[in-house]
Protein backbone atom coordinates (compact mmCIF):
# COMPACT_ATOMS: atom_id res chain seq x y z
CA UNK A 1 -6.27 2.82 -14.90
CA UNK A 2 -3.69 0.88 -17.22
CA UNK A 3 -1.23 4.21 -16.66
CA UNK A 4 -1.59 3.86 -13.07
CA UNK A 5 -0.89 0.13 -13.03
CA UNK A 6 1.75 0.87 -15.28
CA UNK A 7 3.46 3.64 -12.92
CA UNK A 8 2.62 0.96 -9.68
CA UNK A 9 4.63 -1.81 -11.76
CA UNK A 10 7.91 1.07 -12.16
CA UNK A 11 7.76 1.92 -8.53
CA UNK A 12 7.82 -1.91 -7.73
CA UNK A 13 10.60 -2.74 -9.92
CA UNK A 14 12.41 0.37 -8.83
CA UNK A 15 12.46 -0.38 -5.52
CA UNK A 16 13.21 -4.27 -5.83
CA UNK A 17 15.88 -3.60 -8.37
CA UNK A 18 17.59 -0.40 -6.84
CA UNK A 19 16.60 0.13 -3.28
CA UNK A 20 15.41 -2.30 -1.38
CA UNK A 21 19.20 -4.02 -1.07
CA UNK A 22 20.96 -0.58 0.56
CA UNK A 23 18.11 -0.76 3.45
CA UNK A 24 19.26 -0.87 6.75
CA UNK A 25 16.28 -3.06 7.94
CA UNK A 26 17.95 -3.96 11.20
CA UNK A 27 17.56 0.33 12.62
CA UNK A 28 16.27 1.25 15.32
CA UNK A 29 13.72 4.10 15.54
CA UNK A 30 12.85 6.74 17.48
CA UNK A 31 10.10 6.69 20.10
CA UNK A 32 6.76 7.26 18.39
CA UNK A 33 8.24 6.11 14.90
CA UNK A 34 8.32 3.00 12.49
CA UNK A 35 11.46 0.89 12.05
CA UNK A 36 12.03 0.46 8.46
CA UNK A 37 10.64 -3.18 8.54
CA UNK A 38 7.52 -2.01 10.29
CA UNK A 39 7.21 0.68 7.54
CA UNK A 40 7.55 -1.61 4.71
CA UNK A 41 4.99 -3.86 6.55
CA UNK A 42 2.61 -1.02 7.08
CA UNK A 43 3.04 -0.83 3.36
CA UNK A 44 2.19 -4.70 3.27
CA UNK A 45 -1.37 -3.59 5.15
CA UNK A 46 -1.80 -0.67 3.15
CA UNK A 47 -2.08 -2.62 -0.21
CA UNK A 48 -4.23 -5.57 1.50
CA UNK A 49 -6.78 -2.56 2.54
CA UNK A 50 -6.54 -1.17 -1.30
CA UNK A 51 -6.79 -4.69 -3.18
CA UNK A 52 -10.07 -4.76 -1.00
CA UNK A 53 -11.41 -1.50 -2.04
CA UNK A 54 -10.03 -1.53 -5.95
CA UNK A 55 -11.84 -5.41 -6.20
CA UNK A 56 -15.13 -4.34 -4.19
CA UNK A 57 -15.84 -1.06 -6.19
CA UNK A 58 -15.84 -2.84 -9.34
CA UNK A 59 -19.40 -4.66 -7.90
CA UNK A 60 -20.49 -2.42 -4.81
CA UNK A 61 -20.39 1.34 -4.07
CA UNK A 62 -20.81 3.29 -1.06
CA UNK A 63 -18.96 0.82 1.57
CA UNK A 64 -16.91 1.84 4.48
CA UNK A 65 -13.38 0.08 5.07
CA UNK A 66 -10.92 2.09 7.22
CA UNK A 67 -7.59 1.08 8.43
CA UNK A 68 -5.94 1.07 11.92
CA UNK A 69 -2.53 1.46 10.69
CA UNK A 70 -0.83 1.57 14.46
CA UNK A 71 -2.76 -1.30 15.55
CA UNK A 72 -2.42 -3.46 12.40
CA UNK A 73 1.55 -2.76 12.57
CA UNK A 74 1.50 -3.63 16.62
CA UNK A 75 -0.59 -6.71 15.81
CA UNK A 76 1.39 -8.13 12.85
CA UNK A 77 5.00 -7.70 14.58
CA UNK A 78 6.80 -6.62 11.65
CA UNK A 79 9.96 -6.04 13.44
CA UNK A 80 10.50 -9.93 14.16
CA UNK A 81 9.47 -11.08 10.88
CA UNK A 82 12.12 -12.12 7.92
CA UNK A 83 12.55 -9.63 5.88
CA UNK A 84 12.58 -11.76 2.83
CA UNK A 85 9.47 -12.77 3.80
CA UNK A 86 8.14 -9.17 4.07
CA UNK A 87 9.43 -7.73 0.87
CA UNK A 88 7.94 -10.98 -1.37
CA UNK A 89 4.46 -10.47 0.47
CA UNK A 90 5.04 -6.83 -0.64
CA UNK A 91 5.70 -7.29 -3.69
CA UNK A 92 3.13 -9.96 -4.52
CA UNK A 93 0.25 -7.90 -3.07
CA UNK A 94 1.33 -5.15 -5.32
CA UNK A 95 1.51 -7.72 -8.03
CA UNK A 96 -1.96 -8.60 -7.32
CA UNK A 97 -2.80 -4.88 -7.47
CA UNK A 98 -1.23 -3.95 -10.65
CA UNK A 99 -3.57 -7.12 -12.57
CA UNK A 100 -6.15 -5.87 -10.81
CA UNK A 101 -6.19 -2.06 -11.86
CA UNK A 102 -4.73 -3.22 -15.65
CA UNK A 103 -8.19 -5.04 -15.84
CA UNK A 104 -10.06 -2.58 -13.97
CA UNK A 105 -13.46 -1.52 -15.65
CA UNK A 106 -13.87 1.54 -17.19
CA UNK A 107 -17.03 2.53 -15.95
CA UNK A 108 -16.21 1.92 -12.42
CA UNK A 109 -13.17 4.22 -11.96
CA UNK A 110 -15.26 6.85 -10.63
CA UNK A 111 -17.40 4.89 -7.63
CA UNK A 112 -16.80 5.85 -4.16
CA UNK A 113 -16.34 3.99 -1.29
CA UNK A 114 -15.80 5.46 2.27
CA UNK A 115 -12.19 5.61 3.74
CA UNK A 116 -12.82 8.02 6.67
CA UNK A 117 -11.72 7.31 9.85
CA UNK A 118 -13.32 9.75 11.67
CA UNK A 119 -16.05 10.23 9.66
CA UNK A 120 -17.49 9.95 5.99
CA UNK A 121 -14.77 10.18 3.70
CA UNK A 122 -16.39 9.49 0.07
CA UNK A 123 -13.67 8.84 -2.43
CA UNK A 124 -13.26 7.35 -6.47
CA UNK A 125 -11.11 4.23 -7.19
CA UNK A 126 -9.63 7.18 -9.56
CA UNK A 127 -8.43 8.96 -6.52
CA UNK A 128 -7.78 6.02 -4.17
CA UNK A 129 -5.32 4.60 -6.69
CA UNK A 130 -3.12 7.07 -7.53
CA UNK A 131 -3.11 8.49 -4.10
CA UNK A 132 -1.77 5.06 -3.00
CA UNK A 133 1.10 5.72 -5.06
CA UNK A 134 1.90 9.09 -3.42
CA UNK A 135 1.78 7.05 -0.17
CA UNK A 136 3.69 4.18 -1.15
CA UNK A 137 6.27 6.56 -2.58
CA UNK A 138 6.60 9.14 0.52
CA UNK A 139 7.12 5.57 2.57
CA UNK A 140 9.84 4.06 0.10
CA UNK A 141 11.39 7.77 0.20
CA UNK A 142 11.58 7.22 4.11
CA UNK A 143 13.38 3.80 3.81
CA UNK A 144 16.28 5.50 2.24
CA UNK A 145 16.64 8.63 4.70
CA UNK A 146 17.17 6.03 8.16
């Protein structure tokens, strides 16, 4: 898990240092889509529901927690919020993350906990944390396309 924190702290930095300045977080999207604050802020949600499940497989296995990402976006109202504000909060969650999985046990990185939505969805902390890298990346890759 200390790789995987490691290559979470690079795609922080990466995107704080190199990115995150060029974004035009004032665009307007398409029908149906995110605007670019509202994607970093479904980020935001995204690493609150993973500190959750990284912290309570290291004492409990087999729990369900799911996210709603369209209704925690609509709820939060990303699109009105400072944008300052939003990329700290990003960043410090992440923060929060990275300790987290550099301190994670060893003998817990294979525990499951249920992310289905729409059904059982067994998978390990393993799994769950380097897949939310692949997510957080495909997301930071869209931030740079609008």
């Amino acid at each position: 898990m200390k790789e995987t924190a490691h290559t979470l702290n690079t795609v922080i930095n990466d995107f704080l240092q190199n990115t995150a300045s060029s974004v035009n977080w004032g665009n307007e999207a398409a029908p149906g889509k995110w605007t670019n604050k509202e994607i970093i802020g479904h980020l935001i949600d995204s690493a609150h529901i993973n500190l959750q499940r990284f912290v309570r497989c290291t004492y409990e296995e087999g729990f369900k927690l799911i996210y709603f990402q369209e209704e925690w976006v609509q709820a939060q109202h990303y699109q009105d919020a400072d944008i300052t504000h939003l990329l700290k909060l990003w960043e410090l969650v992440n923060r929060q993350i990275v300790h987290v999985l550099q301190n994670y046990p060893a003998n817990r990185t294979q525990i499951k906990c249920d992310n289905g939505r729409d059904g059982p969805s067994f998978n390990t902390v393993e799994f769950l944390a380097n897949d939310y890298i692949v997510h957080m990346q495909h997301h930071l890759n869209q931030l740079t396309r609008s």
